[in-house]
C-alpha atoms as a PDB file:
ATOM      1  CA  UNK A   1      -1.498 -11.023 -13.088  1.00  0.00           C
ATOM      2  CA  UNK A   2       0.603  -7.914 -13.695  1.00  0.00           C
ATOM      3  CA  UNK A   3       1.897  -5.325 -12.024  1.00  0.00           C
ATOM      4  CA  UNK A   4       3.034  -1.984 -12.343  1.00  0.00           C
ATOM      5  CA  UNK A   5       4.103   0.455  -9.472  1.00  0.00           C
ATOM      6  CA  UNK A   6       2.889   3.719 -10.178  1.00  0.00           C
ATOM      7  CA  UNK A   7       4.142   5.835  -6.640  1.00  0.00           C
ATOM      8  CA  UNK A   8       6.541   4.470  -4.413  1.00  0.00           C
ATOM      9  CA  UNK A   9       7.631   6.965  -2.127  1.00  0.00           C
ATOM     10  CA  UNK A  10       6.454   7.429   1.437  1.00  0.00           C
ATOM     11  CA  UNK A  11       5.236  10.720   3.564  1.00  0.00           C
ATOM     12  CA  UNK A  12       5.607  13.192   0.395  1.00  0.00           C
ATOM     13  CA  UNK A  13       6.128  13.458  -2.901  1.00  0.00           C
ATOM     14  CA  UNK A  14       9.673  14.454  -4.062  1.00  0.00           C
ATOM     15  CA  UNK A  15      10.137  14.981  -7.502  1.00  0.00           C
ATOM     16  CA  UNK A  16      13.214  15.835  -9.025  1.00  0.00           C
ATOM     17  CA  UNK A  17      16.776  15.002 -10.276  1.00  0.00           C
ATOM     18  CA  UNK A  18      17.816  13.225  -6.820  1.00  0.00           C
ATOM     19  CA  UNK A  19      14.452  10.937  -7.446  1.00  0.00           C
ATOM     20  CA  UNK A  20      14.415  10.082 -11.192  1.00  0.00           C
ATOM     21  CA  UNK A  21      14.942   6.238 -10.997  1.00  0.00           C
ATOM     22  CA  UNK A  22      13.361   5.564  -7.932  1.00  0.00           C
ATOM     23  CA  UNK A  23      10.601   7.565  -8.499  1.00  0.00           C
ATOM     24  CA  UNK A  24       8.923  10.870  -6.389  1.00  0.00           C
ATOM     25  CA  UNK A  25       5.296  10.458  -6.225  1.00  0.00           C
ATOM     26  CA  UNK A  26       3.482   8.732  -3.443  1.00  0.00           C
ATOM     27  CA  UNK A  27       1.760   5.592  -3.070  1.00  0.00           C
ATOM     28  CA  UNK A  28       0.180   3.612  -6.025  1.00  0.00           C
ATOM     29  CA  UNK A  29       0.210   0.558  -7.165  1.00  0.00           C
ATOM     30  CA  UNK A  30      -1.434  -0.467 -10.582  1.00  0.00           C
ATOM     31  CA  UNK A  31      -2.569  -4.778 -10.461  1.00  0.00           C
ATOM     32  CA  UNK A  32      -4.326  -6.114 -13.892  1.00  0.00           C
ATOM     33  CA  UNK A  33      -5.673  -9.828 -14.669  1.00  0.00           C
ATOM     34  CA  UNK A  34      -4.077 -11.187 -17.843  1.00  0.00           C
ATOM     35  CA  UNK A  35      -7.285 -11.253 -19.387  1.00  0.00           C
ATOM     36  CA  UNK A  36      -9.087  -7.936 -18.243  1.00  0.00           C
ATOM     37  CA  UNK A  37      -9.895  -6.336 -14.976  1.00  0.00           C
ATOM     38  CA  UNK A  38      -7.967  -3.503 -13.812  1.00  0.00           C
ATOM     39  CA  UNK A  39      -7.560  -2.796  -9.775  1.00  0.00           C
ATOM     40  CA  UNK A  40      -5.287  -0.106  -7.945  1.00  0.00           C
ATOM     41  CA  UNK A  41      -4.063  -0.119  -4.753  1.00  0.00           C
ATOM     42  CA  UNK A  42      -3.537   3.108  -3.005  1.00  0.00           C
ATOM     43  CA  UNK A  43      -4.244   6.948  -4.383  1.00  0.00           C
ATOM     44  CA  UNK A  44      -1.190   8.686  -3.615  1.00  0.00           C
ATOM     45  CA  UNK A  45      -0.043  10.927  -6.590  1.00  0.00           C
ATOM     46  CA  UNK A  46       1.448   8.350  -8.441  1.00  0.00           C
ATOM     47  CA  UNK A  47      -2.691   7.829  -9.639  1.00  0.00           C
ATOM     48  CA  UNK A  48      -3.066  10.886 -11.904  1.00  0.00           C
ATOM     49  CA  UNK A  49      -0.713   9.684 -14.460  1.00  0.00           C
ATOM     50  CA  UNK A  50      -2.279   6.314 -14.260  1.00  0.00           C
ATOM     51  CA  UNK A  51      -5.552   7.997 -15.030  1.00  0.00           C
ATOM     52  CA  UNK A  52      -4.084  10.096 -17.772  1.00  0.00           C
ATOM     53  CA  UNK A  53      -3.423   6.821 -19.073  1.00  0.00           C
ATOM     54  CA  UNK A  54      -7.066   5.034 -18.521  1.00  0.00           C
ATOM     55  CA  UNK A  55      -8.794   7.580 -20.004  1.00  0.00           C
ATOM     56  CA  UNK A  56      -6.720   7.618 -23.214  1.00  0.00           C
ATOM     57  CA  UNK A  57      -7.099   3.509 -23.373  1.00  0.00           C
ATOM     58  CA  UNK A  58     -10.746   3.889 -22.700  1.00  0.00           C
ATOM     59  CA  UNK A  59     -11.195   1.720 -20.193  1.00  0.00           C
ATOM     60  CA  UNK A  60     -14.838   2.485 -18.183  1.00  0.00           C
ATOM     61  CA  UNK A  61     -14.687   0.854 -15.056  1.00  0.00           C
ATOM     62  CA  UNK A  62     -11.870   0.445 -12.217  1.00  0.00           C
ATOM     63  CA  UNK A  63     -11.584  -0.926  -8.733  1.00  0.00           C
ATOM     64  CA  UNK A  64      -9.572   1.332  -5.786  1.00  0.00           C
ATOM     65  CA  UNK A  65      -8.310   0.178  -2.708  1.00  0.00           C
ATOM     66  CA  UNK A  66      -7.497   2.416  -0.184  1.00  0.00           C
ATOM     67  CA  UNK A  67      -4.943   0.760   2.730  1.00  0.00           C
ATOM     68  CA  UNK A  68      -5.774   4.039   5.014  1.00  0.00           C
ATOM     69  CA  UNK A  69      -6.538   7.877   4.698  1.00  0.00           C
ATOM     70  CA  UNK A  70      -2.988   9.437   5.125  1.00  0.00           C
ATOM     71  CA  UNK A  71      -2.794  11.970   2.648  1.00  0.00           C
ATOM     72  CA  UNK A  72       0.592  10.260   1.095  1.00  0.00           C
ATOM     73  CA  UNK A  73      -2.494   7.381   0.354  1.00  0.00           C
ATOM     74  CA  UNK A  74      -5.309   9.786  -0.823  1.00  0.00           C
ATOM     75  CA  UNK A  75      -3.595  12.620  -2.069  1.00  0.00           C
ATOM     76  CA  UNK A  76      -3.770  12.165  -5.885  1.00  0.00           C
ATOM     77  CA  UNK A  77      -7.466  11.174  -5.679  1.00  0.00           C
ATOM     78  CA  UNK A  78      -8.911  14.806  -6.790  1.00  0.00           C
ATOM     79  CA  UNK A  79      -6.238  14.265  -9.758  1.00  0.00           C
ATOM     80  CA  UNK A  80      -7.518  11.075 -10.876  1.00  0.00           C
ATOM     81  CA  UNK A  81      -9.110  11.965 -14.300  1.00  0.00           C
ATOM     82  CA  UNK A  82     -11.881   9.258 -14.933  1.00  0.00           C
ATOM     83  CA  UNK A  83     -13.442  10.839 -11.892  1.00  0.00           C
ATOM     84  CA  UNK A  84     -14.394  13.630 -14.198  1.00  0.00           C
ATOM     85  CA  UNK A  85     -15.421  11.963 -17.366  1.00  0.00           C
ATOM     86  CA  UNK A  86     -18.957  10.682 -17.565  1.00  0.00           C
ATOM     87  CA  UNK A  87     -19.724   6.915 -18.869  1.00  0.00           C
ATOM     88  CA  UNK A  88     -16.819   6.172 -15.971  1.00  0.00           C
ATOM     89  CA  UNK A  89     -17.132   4.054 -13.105  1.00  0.00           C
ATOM     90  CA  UNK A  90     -15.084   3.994 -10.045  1.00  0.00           C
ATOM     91  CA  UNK A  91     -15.550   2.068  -6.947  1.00  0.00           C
ATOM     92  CA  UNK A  92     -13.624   3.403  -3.644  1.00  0.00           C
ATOM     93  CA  UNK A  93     -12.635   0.975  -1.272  1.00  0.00           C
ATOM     94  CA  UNK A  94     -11.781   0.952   2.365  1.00  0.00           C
ATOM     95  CA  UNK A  95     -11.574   1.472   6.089  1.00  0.00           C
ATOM     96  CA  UNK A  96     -13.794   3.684   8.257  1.00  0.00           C
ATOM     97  CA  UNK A  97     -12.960   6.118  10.104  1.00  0.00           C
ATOM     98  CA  UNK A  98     -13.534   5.770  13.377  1.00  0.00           C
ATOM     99  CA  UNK A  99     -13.080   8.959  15.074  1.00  0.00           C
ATOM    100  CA  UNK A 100     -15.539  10.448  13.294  1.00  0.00           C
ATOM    101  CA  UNK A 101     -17.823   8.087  12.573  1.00  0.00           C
ATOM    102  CA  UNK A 102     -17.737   8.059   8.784  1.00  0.00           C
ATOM    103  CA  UNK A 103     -16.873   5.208   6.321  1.00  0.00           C
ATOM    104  CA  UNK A 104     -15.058   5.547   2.927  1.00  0.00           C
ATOM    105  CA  UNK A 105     -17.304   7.370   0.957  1.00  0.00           C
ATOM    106  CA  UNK A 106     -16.055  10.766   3.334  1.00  0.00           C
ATOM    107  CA  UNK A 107     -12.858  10.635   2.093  1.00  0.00           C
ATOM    108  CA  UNK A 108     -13.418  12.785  -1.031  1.00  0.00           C
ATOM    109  CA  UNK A 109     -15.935  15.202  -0.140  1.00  0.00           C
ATOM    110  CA  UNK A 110     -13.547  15.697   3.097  1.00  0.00           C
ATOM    111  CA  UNK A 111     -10.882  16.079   0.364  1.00  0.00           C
ATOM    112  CA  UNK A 112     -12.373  18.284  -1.801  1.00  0.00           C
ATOM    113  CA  UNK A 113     -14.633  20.787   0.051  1.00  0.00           C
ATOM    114  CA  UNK A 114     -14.683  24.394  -0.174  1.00  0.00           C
ATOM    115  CA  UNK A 115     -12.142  26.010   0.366  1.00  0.00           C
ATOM    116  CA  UNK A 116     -10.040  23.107  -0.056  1.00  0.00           C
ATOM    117  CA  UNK A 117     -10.637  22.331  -3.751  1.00  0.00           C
ATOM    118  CA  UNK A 118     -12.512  23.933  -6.115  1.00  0.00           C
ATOM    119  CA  UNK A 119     -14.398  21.047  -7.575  1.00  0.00           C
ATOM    120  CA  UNK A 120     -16.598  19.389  -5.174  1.00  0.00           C
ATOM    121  CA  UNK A 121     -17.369  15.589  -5.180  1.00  0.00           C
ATOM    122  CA  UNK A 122     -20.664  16.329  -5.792  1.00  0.00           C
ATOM    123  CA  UNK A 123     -19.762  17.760  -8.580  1.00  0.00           C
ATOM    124  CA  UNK A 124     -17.691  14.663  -9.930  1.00  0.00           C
ATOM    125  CA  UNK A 125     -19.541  13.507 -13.012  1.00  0.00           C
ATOM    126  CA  UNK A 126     -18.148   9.356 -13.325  1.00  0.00           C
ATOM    127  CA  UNK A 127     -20.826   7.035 -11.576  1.00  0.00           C
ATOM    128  CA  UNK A 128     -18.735   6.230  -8.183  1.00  0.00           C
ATOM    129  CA  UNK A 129     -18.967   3.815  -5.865  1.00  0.00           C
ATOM    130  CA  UNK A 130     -17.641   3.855  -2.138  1.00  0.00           C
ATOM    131  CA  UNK A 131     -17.911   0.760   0.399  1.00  0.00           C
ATOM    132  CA  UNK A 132     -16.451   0.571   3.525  1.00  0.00           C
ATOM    133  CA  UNK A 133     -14.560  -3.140   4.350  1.00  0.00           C
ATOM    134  CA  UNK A 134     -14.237  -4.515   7.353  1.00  0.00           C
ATOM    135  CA  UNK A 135     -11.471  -6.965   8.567  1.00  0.00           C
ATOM    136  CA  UNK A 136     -11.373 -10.493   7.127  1.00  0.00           C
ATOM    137  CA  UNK A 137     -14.091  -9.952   3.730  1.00  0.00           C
ATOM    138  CA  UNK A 138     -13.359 -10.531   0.555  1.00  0.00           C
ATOM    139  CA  UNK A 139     -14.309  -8.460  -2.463  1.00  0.00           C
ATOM    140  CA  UNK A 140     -15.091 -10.429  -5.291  1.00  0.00           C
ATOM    141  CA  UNK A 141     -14.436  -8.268  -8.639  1.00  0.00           C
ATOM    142  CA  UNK A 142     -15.005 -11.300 -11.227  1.00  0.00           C
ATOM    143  CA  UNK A 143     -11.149 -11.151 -12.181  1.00  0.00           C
ATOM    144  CA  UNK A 144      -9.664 -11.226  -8.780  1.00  0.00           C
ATOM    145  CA  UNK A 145     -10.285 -11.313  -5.283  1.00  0.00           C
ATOM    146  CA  UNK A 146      -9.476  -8.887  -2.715  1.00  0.00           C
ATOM    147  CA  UNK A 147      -9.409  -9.576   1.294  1.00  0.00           C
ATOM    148  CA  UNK A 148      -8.593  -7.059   3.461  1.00  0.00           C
ATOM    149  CA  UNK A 149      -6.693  -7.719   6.818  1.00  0.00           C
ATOM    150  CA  UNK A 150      -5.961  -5.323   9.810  1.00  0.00           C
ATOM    151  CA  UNK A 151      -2.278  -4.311  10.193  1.00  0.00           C
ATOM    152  CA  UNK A 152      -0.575  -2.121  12.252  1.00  0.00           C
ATOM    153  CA  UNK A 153      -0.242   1.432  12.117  1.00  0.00           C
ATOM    154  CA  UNK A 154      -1.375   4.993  13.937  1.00  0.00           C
ATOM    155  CA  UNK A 155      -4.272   4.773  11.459  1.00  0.00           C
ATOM    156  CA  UNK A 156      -6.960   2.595  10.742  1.00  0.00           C
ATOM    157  CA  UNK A 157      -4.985   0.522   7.490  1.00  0.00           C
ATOM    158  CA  UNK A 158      -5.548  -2.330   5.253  1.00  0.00           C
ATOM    159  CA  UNK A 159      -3.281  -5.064   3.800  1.00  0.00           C
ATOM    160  CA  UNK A 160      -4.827  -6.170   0.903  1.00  0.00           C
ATOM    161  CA  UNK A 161      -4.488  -9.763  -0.669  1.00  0.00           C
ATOM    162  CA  UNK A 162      -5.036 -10.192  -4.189  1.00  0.00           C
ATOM    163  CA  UNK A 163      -6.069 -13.301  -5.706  1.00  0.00           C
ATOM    164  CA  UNK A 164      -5.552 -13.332  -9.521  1.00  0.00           C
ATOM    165  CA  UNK A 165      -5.187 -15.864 -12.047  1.00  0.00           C
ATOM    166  CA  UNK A 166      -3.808 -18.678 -10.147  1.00  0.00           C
ATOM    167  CA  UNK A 167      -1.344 -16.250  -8.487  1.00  0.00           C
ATOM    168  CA  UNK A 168      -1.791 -13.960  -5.055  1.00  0.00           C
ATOM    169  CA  UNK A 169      -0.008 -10.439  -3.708  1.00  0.00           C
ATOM    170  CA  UNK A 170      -0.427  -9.202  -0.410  1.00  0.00           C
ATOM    171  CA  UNK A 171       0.650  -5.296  -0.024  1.00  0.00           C
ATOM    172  CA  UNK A 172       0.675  -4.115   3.579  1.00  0.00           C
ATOM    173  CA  UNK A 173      -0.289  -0.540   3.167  1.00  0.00           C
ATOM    174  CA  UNK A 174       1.817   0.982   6.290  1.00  0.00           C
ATOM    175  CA  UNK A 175       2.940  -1.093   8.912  1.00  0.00           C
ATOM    176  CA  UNK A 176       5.146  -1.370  11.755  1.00  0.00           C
ATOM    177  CA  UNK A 177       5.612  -5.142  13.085  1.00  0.00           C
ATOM    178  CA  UNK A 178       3.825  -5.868  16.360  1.00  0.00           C
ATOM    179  CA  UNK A 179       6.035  -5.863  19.266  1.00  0.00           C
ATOM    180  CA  UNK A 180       5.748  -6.203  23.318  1.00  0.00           C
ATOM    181  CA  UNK A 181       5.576  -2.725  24.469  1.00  0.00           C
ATOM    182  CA  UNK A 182       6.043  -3.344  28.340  1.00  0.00           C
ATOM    183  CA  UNK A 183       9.287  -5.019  30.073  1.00  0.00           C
ATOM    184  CA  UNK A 184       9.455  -8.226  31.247  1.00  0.00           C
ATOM    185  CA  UNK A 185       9.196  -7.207  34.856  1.00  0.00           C
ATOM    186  CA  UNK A 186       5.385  -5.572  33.832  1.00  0.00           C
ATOM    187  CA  UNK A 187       2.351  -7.383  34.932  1.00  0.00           C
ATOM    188  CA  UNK A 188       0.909  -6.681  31.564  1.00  0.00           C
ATOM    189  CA  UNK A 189       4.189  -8.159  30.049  1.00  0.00           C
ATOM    190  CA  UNK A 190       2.812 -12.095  29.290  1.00  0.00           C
ATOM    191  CA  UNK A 191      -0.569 -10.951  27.965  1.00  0.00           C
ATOM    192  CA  UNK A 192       0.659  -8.371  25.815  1.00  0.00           C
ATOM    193  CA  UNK A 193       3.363 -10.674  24.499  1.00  0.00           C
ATOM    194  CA  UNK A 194       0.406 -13.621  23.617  1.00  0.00           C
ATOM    195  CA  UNK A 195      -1.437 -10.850  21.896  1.00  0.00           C
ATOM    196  CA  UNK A 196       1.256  -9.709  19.972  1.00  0.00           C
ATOM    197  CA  UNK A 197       2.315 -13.178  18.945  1.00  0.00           C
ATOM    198  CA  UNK A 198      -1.335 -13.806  17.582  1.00  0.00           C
ATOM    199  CA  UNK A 199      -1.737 -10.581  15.542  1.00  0.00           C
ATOM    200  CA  UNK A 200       1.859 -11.395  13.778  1.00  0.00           C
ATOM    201  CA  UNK A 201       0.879 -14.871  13.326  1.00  0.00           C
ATOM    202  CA  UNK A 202      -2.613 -13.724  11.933  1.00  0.00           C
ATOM    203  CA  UNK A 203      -0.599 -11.699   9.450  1.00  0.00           C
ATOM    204  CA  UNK A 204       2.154 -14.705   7.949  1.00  0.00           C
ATOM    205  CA  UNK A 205      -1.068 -17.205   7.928  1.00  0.00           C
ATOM    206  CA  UNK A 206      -3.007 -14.753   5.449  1.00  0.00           C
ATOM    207  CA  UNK A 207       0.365 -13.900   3.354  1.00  0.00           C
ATOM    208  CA  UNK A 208       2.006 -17.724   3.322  1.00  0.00           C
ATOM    209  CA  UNK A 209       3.277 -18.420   0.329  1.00  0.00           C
ATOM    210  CA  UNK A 210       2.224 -15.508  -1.432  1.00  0.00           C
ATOM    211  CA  UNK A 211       3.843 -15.368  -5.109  1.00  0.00           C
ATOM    212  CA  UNK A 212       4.826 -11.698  -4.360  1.00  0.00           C
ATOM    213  CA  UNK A 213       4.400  -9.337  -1.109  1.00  0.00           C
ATOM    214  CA  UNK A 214       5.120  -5.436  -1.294  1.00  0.00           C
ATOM    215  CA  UNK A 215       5.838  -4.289   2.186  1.00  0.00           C
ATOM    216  CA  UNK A 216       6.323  -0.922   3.763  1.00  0.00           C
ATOM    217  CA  UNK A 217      10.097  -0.469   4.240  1.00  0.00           C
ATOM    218  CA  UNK A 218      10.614   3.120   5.395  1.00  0.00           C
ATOM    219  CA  UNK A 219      13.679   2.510   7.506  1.00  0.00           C
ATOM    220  CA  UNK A 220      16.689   1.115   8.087  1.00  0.00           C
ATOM    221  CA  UNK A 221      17.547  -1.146  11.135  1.00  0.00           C
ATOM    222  CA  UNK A 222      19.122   1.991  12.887  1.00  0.00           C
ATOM    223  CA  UNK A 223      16.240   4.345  12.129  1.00  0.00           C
ATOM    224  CA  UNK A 224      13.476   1.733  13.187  1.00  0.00           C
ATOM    225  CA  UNK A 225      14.921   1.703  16.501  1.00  0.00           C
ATOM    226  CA  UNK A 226      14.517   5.214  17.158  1.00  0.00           C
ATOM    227  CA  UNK A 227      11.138   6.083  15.574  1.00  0.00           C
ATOM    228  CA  UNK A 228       9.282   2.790  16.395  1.00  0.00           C
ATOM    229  CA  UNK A 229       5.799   3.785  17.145  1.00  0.00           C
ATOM    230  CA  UNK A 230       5.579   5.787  13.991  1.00  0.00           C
ATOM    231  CA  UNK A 231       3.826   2.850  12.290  1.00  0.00           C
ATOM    232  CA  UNK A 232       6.412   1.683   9.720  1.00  0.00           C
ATOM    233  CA  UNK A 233       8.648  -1.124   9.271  1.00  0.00           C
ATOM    234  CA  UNK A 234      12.664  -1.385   8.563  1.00  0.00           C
ATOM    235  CA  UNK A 235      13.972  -3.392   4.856  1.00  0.00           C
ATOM    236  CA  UNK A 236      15.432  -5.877   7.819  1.00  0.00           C
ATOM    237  CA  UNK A 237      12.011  -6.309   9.301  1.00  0.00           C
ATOM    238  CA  UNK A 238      10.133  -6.573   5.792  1.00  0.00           C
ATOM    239  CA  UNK A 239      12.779  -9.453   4.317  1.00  0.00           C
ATOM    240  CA  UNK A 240      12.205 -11.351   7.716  1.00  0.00           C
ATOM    241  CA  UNK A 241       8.491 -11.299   7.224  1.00  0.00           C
ATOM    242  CA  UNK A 242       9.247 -12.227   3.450  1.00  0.00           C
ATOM    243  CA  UNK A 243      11.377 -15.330   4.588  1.00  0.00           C
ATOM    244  CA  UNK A 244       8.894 -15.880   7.144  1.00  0.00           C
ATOM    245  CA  UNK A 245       5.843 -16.262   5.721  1.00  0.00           C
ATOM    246  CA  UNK A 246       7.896 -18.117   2.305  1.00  0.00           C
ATOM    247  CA  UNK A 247       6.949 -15.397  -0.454  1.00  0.00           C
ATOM    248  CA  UNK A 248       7.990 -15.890  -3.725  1.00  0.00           C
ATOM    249  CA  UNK A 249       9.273 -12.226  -3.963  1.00  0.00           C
ATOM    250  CA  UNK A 250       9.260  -9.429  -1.890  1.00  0.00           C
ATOM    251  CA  UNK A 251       9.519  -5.922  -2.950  1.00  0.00           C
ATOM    252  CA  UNK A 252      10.695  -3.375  -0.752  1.00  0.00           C
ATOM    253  CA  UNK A 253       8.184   0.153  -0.911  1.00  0.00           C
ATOM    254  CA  UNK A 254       7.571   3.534   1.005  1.00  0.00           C
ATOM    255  CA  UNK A 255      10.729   5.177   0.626  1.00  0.00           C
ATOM    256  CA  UNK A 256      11.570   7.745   3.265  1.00  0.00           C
ATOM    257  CA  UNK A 257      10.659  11.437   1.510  1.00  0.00           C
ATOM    258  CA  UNK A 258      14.954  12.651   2.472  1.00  0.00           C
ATOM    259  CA  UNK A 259      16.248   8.889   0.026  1.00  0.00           C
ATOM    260  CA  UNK A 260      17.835  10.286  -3.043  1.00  0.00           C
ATOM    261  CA  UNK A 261      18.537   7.486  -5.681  1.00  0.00           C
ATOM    262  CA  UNK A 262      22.218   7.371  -4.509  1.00  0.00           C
ATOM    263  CA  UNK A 263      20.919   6.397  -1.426  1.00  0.00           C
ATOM    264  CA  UNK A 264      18.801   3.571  -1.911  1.00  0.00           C
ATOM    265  CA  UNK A 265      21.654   2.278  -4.433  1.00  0.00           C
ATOM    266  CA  UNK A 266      23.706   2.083  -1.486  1.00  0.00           C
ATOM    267  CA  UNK A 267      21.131   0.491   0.875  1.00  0.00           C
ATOM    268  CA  UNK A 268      20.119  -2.136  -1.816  1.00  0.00           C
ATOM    269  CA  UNK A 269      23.672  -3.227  -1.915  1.00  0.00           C
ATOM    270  CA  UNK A 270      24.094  -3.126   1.805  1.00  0.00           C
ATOM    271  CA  UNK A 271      21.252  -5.798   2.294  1.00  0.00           C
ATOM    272  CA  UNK A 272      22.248  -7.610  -0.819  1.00  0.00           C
ATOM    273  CA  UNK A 273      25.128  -8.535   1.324  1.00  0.00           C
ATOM    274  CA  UNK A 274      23.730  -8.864   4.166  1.00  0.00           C
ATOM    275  CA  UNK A 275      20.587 -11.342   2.954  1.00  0.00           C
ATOM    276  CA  UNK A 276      23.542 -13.107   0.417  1.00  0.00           C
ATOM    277  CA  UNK A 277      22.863 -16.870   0.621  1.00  0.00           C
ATOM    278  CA  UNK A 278      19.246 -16.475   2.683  1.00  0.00           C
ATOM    279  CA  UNK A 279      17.117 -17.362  -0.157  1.00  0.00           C
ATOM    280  CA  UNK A 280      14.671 -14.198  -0.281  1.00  0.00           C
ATOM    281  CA  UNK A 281      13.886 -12.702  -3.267  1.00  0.00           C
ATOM    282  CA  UNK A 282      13.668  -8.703  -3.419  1.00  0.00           C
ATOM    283  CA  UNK A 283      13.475  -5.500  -5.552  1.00  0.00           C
ATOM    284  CA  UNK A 284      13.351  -2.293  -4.415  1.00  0.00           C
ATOM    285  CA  UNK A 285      10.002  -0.425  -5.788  1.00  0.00           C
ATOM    286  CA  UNK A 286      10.758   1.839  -9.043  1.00  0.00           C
ATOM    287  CA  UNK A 287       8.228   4.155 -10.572  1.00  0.00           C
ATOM    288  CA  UNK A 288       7.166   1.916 -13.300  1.00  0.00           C
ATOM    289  CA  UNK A 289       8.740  -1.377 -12.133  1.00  0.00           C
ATOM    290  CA  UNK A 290       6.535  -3.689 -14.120  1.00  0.00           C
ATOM    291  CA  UNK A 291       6.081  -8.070 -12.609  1.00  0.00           C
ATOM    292  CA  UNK A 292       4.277 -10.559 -13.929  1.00  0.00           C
ATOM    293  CA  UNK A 293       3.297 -13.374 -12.222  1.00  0.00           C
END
């Protein structure tokens, strides 16, 4: 199984000179079997140049999973060129929506209707495919398998593990570890706790021993503790999970939209020091950071 990160950024792409090595597009994560199949996880901008790149290899047929319809998740999927192109297929992938009632297959004509876009999905001309998952499935593409789980976030999101060639992933789309929300002197406080403690246990049974997890790191320790609630995790919290749930690797994604490459440099080495001697593995995510597992 190979990898190749595509967008890594979280919130909004920021291209430029201050981004270069990091990378400034959004979410998108490129996962193909060693002999054939080709799956992507996520549609933030970092798809288009994937699809640039499709289209010029030929390849007819792709899989996308969508972790949740935040625009930094959807954003480059009116850019994705095999859309266009007939003789194409593309199957869309993921949750509902369930405040208005709709499953996957809203996403793009929500996306591209008048006076939004000036190509309607109707008006797409690759043979596409939407289904709507629900918690706990599996997807079974011939090449690799693909279970979605529940995790934790404002929206409606998907981890997504992926079982390929002997070897598994689990990417968490956008997620903020579960935690008590009353004090110990709330009635609520026991209940809420055993709830909590099932939904994070749910999460390191599915991802044990995973040969590689990708996890939603927007913050740092400091900033986690004022914007909890916002539905993302700290680089402490996502190397805990890691060492928790004994992945092979763990790479570190969703980089806040104000990081320049100076920045994360600096972070990277803070944790480096911090994690020294723990035994977890872990990258930071770099437009075009290529694994193979």
């Amino acid at each position: 199984m190979r990898i190749r990160f595509r967008g890594t950024r979280g919130s909004l792409p920021v291209p430029g000179p201050k981004t270069v090595r990091y990378g400034g597009n959004t979410t998108c994560i490129e996962v193909r079997g060693d002999h054939g199949g080709l799956l992507i996880l996520d549609a933030g901008t970092g798809i288009r140049g994937l699809g640039r790149e499709l289209v010029a290899e030929g390849v007819a047929s792709c899989d996308v999973f969508i972790t949740h319809l935040h625009w930094d998740h959807i954003s480059g999927l009116p850019f994705f060129l095999p859309l266009f192109l007939p003789g194409r297929r593309v199957a869309i992938y993921g949750p509902a929506d369930p405040l208005n009632m709709t499953g996957i297959e809203a996403v793009l004509d929500r996306q591209m209707e008048y006076p939004f876009f000036p190509v309607r999905a109707a008006e797409l001309s690759a043979d596409l495919e939407c289904r709507t998952l629900a918690d706990g499935e599996t997807v079974d593409l011939g090449f690799a398998r693909v279970s979605p789980l529940l995790m934790n976030h404002p929206a409606p999101n998907f981890g997504y593990l992926v079982q390929c060639d002997g070897k598994s992933m689990f990417f968490t789309g956008d997620h903020e570890p579960f935690v008590n929300i009353y004090s110990p002197e709330d009635r609520d406080f026991e209940m809420y706790a055993s709830l909590v403690e099932q939904r994070n246990r749910a999460i390191l049974d599915r991802l044990r021993g995973v040969d590689l997890l990708v996890v939603d790191a927007q913050y740092t320790s400091e900033e986690f503790a004022v914007k909890r609630g916002w539905g993302h995790g700290s680089m402490d919290s996502a190397l805990e999970m890691a060492r928790d749930a004994g992945a092979g690797l763990v790479v570190l994604t969703h980089h806040d939209m104000e990081r320049t490459d100076e920045d994360l440099d600096e972070l990277e080495a803070r944790l480096r020091a911090k994690w020294k001697g723990s035994g977890v593995r872990f990258e930071l995510a770099r437009e075009g950071l290529e694994l193979e597992l």
